[in-house]
PDB file of N, CA and C in Angstrom:
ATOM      1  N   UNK A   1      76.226 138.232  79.684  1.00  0.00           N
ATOM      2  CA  UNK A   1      76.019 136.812  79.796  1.00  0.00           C
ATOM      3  C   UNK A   1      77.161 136.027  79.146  1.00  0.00           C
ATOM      4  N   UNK A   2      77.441 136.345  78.299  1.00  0.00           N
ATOM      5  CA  UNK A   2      78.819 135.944  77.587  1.00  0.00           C
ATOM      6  C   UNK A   2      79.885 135.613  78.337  1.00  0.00           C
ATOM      7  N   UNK A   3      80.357 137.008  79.257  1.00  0.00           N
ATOM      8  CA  UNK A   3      81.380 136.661  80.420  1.00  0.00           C
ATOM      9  C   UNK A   3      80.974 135.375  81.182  1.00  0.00           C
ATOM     10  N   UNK A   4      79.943 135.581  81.835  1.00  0.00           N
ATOM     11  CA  UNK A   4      79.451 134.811  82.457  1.00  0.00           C
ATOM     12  C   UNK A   4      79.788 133.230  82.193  1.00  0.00           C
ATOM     13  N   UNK A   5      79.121 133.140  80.736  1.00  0.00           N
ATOM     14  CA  UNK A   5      79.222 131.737  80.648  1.00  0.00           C
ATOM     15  C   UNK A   5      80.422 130.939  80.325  1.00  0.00           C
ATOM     16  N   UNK A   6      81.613 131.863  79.641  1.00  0.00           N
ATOM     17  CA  UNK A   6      83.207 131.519  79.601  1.00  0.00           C
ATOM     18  C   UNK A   6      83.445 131.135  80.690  1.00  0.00           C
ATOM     19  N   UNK A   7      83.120 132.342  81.954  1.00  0.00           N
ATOM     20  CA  UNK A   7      83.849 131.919  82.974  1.00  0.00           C
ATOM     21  C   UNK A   7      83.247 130.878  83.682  1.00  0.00           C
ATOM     22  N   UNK A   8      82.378 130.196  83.064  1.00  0.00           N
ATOM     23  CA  UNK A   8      81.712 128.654  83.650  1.00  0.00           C
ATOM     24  C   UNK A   8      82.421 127.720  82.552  1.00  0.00           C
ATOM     25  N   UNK A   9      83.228 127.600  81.794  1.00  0.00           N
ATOM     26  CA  UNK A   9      83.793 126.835  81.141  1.00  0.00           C
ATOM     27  C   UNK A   9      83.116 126.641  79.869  1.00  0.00           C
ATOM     28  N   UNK A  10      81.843 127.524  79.098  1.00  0.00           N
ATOM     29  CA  UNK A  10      81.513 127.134  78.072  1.00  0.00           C
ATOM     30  C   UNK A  10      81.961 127.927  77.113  1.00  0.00           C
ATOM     31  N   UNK A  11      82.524 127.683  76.050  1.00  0.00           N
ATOM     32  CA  UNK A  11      82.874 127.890  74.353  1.00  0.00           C
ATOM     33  C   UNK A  11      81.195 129.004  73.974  1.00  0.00           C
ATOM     34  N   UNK A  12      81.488 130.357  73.586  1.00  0.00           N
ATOM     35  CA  UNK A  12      80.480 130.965  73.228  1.00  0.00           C
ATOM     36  C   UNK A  12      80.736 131.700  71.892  1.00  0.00           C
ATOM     37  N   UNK A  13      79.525 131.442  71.222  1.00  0.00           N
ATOM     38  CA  UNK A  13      79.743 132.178  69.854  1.00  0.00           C
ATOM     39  C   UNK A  13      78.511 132.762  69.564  1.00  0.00           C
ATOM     40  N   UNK A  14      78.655 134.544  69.390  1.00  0.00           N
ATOM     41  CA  UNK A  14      77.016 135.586  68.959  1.00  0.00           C
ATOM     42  C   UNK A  14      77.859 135.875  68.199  1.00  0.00           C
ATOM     43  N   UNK A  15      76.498 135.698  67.415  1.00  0.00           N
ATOM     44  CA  UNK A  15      76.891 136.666  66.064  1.00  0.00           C
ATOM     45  C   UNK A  15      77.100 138.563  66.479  1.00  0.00           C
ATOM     46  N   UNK A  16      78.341 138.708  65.345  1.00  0.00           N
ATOM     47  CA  UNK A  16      78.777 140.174  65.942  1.00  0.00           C
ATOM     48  C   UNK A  16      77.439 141.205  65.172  1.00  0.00           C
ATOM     49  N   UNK A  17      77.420 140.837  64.367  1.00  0.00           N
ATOM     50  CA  UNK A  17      76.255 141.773  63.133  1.00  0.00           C
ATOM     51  C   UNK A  17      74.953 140.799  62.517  1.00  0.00           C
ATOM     52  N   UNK A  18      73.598 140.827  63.228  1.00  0.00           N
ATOM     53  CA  UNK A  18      72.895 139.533  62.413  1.00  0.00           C
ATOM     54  C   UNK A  18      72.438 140.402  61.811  1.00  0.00           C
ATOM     55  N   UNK A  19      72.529 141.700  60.381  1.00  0.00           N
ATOM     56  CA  UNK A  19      72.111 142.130  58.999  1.00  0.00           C
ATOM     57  C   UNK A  19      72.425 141.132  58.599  1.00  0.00           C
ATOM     58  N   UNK A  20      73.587 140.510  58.599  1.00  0.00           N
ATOM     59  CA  UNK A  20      73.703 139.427  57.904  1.00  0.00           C
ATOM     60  C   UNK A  20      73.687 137.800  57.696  1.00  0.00           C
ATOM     61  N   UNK A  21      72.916 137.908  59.082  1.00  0.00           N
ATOM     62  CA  UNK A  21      72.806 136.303  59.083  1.00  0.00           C
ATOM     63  C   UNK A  21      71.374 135.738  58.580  1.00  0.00           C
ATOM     64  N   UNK A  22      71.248 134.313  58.683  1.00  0.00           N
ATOM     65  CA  UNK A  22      70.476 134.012  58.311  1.00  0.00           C
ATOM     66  C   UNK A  22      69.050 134.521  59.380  1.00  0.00           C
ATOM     67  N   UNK A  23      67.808 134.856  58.872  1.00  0.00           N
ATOM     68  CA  UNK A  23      66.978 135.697  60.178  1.00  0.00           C
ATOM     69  C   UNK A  23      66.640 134.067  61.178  1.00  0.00           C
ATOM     70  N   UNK A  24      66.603 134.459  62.237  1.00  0.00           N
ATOM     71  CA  UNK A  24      65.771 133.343  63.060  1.00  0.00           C
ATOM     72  C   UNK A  24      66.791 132.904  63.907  1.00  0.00           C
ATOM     73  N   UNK A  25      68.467 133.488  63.597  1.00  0.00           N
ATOM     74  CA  UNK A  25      69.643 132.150  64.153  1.00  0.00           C
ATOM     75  C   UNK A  25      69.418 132.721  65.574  1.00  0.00           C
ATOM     76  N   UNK A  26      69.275 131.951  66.457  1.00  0.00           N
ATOM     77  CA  UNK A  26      69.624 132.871  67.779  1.00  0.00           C
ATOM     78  C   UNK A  26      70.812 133.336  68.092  1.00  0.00           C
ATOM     79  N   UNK A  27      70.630 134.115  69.370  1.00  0.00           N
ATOM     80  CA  UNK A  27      71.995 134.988  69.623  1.00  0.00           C
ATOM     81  C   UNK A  27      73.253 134.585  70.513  1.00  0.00           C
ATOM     82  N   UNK A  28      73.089 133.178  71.305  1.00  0.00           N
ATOM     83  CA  UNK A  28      74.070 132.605  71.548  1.00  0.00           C
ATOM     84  C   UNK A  28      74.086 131.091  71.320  1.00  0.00           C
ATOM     85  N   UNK A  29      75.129 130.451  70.295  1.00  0.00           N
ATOM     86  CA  UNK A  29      75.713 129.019  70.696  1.00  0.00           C
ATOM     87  C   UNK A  29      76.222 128.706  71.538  1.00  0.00           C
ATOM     88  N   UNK A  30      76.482 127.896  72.590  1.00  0.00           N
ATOM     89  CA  UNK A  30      76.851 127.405  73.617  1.00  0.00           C
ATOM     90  C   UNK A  30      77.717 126.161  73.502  1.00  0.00           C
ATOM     91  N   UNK A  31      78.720 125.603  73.629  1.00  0.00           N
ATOM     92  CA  UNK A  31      79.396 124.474  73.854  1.00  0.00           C
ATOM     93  C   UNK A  31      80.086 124.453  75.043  1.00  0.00           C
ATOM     94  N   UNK A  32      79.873 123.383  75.539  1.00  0.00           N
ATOM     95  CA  UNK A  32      80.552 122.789  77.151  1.00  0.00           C
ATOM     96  C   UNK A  32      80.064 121.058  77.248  1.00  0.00           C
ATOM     97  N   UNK A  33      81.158 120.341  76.319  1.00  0.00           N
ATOM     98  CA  UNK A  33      80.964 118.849  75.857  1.00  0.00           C
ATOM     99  C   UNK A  33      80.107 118.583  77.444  1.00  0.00           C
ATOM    100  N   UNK A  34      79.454 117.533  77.532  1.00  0.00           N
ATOM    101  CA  UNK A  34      78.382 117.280  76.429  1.00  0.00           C
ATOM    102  C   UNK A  34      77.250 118.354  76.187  1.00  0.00           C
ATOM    103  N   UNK A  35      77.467 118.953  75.989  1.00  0.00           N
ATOM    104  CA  UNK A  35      75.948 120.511  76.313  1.00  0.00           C
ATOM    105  C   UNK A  35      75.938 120.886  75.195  1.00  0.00           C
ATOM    106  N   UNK A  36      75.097 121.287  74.586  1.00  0.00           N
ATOM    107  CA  UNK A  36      74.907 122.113  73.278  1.00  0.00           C
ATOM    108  C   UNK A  36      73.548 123.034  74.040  1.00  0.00           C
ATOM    109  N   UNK A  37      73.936 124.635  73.632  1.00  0.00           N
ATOM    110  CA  UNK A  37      73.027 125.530  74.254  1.00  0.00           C
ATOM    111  C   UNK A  37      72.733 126.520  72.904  1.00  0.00           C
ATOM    112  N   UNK A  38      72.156 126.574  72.651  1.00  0.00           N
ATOM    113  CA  UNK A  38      70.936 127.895  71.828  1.00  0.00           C
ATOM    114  C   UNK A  38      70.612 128.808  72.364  1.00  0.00           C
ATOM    115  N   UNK A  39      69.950 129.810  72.499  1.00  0.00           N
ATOM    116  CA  UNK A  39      69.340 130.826  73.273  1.00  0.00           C
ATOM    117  C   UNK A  39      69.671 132.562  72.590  1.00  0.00           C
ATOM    118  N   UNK A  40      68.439 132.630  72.306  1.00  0.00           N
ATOM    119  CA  UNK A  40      67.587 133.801  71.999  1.00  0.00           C
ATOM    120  C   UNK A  40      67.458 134.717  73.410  1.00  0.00           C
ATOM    121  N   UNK A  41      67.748 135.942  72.917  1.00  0.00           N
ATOM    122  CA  UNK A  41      68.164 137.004  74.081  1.00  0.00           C
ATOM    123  C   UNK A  41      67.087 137.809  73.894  1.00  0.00           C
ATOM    124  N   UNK A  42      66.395 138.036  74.450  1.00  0.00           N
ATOM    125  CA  UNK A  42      65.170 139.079  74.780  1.00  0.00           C
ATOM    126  C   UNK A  42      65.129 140.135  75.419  1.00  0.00           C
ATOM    127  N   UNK A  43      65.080 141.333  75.158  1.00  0.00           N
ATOM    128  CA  UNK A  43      64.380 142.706  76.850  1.00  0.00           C
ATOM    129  C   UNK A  43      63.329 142.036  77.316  1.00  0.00           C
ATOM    130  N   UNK A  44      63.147 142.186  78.204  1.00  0.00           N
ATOM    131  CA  UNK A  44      62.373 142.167  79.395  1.00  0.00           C
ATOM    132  C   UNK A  44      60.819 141.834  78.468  1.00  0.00           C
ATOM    133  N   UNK A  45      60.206 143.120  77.581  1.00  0.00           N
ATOM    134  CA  UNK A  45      58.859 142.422  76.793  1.00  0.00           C
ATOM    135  C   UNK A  45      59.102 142.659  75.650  1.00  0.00           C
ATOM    136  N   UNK A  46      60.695 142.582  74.743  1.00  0.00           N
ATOM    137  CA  UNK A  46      60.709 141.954  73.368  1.00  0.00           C
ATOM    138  C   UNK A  46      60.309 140.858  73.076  1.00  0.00           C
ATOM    139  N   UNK A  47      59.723 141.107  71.538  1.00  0.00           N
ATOM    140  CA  UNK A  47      58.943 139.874  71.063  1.00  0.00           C
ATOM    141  C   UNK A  47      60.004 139.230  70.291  1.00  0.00           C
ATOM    142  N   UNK A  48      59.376 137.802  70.185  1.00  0.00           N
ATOM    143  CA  UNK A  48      59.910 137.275  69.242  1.00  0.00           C
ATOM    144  C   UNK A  48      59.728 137.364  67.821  1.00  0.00           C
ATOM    145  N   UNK A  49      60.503 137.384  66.922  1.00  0.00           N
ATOM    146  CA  UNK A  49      60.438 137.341  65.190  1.00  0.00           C
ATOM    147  C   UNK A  49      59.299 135.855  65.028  1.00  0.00           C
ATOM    148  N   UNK A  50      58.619 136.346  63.724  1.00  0.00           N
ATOM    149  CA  UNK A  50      58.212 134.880  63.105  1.00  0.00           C
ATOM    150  C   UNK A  50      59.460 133.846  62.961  1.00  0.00           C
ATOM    151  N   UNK A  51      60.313 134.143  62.235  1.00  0.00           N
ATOM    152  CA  UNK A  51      61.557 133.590  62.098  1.00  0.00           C
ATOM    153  C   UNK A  51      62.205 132.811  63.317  1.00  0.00           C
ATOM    154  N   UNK A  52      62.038 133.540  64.396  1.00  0.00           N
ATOM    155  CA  UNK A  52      63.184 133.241  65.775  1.00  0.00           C
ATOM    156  C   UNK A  52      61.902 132.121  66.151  1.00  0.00           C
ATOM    157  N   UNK A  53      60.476 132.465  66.296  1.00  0.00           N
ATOM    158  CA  UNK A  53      59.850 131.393  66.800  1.00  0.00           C
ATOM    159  C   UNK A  53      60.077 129.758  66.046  1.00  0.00           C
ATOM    160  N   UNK A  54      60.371 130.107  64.390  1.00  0.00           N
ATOM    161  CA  UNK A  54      60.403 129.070  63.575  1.00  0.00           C
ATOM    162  C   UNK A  54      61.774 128.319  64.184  1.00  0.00           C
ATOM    163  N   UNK A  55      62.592 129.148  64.427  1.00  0.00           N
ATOM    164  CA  UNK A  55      64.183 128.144  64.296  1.00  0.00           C
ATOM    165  C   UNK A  55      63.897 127.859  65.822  1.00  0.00           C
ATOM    166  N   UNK A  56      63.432 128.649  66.507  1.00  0.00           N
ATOM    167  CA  UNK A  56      63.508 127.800  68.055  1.00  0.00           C
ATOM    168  C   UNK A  56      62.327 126.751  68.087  1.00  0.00           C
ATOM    169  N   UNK A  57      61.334 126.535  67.607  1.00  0.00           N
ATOM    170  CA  UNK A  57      60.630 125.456  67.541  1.00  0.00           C
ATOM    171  C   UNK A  57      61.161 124.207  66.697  1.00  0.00           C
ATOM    172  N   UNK A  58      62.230 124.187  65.307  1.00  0.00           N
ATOM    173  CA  UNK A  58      62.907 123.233  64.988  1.00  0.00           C
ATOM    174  C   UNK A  58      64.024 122.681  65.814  1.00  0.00           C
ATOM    175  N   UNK A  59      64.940 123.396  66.670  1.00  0.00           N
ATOM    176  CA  UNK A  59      65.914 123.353  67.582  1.00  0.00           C
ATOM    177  C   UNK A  59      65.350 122.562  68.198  1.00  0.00           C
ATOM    178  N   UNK A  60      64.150 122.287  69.131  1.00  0.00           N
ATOM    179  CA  UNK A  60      63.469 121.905  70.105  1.00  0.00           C
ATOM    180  C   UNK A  60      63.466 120.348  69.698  1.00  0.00           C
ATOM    181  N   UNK A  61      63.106 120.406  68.435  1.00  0.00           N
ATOM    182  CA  UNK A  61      62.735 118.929  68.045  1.00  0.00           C
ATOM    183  C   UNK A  61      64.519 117.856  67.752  1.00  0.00           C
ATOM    184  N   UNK A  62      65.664 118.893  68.111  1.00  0.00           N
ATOM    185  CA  UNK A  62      66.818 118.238  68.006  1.00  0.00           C
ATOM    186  C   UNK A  62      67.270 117.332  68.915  1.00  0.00           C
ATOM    187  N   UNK A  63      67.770 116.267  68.798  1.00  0.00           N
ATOM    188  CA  UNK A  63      68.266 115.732  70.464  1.00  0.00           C
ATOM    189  C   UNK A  63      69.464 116.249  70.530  1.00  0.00           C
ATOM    190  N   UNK A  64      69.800 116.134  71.400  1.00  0.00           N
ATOM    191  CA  UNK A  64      70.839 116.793  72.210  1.00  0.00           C
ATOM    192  C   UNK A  64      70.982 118.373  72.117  1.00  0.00           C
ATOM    193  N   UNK A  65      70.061 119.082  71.584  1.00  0.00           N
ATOM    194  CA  UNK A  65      70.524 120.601  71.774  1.00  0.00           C
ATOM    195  C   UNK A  65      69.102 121.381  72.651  1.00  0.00           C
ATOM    196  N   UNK A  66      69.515 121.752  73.190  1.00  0.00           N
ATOM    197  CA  UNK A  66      68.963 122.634  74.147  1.00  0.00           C
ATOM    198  C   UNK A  66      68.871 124.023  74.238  1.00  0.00           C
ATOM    199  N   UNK A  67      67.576 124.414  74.344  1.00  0.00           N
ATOM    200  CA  UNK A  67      66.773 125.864  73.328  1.00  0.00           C
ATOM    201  C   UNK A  67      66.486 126.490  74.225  1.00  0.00           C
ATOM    202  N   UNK A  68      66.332 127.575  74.614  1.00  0.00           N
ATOM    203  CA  UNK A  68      66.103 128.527  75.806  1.00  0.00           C
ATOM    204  C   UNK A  68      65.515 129.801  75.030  1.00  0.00           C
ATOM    205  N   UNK A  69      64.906 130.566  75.771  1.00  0.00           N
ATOM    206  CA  UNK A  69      64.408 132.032  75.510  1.00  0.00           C
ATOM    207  C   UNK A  69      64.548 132.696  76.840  1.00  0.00           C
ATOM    208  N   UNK A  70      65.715 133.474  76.748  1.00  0.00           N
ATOM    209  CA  UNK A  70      66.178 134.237  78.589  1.00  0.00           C
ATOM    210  C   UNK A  70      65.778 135.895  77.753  1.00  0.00           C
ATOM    211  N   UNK A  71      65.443 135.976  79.271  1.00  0.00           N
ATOM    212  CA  UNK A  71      65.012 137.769  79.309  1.00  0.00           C
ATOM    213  C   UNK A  71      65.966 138.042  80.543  1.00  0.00           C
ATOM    214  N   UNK A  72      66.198 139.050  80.944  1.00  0.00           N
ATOM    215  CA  UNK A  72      66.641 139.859  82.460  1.00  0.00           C
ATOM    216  C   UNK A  72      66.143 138.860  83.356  1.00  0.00           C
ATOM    217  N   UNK A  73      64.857 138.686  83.513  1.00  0.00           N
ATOM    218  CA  UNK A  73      64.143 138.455  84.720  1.00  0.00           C
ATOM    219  C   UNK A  73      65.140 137.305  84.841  1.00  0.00           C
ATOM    220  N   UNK A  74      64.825 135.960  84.133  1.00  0.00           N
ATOM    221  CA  UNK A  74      65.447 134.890  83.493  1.00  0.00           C
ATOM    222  C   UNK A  74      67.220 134.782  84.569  1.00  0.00           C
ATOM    223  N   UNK A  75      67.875 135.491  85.039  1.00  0.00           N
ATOM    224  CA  UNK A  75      68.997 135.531  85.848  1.00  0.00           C
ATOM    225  C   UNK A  75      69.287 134.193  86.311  1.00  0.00           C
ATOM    226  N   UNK A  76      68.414 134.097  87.416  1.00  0.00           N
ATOM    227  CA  UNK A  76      69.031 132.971  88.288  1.00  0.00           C
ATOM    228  C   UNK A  76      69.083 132.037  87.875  1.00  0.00           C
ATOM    229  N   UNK A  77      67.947 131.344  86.580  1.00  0.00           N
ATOM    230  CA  UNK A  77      67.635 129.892  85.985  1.00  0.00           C
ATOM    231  C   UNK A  77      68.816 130.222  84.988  1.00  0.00           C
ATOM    232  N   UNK A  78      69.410 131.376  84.234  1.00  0.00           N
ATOM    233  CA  UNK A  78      70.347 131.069  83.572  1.00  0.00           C
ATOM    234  C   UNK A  78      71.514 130.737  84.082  1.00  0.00           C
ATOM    235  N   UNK A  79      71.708 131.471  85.748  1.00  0.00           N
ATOM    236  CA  UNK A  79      73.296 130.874  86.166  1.00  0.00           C
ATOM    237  C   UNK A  79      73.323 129.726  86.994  1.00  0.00           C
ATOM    238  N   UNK A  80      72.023 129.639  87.147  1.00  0.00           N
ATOM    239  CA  UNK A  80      72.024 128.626  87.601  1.00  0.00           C
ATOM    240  C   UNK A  80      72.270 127.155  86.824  1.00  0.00           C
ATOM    241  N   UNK A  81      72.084 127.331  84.938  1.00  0.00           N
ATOM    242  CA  UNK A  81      72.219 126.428  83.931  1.00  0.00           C
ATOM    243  C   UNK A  81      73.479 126.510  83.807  1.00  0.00           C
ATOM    244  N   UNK A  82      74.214 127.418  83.744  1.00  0.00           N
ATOM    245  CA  UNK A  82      75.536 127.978  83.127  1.00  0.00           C
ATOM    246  C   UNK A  82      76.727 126.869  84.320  1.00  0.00           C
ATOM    247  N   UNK A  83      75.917 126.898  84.987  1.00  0.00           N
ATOM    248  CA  UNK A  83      77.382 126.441  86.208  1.00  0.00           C
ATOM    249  C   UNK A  83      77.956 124.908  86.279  1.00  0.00           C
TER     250      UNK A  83
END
């Protein structure tokens, strides 16, 4: 997804190792002025952390940033966002 979303013109940053991040951060930032993207990466029926539910329910309440939870299935609504 990473490729993906460069090659749509957005700025992407995952953390390389989250042992060390703070728990809850999701796994991709997104920038593509004006867009701010979040998004928590899931398998197919991984759960979410207490943590990941906490920071994606504060995210939500941000304006301008935009919170997602993509799984596999999730494909088309993501390239279809990405473009």
């Amino acid at each position: 997804m990473t490729e993906y979303a460069q090659s749509q013109g957005w700025w992407v940053y995952r953390t390389y190792n989250s042992q060390h991040s703070e728990p809850g951060m999701p796994d991709l930032f997104m920038v593509r002025p004006p867009n701010v993207i979040l998004a928590e990466l899931k398998r197919e029926k991984g759960k979410v952390t207490a943590a990941q539910a906490l920071v994606l329910a504060l995210l939500e309440q941000c304006f301008g940033v935009e919170v997602h939870l993509w799984r596999p299935s999730d494909w088309d609504e993501i390239e279809w966002r990405l473009r």
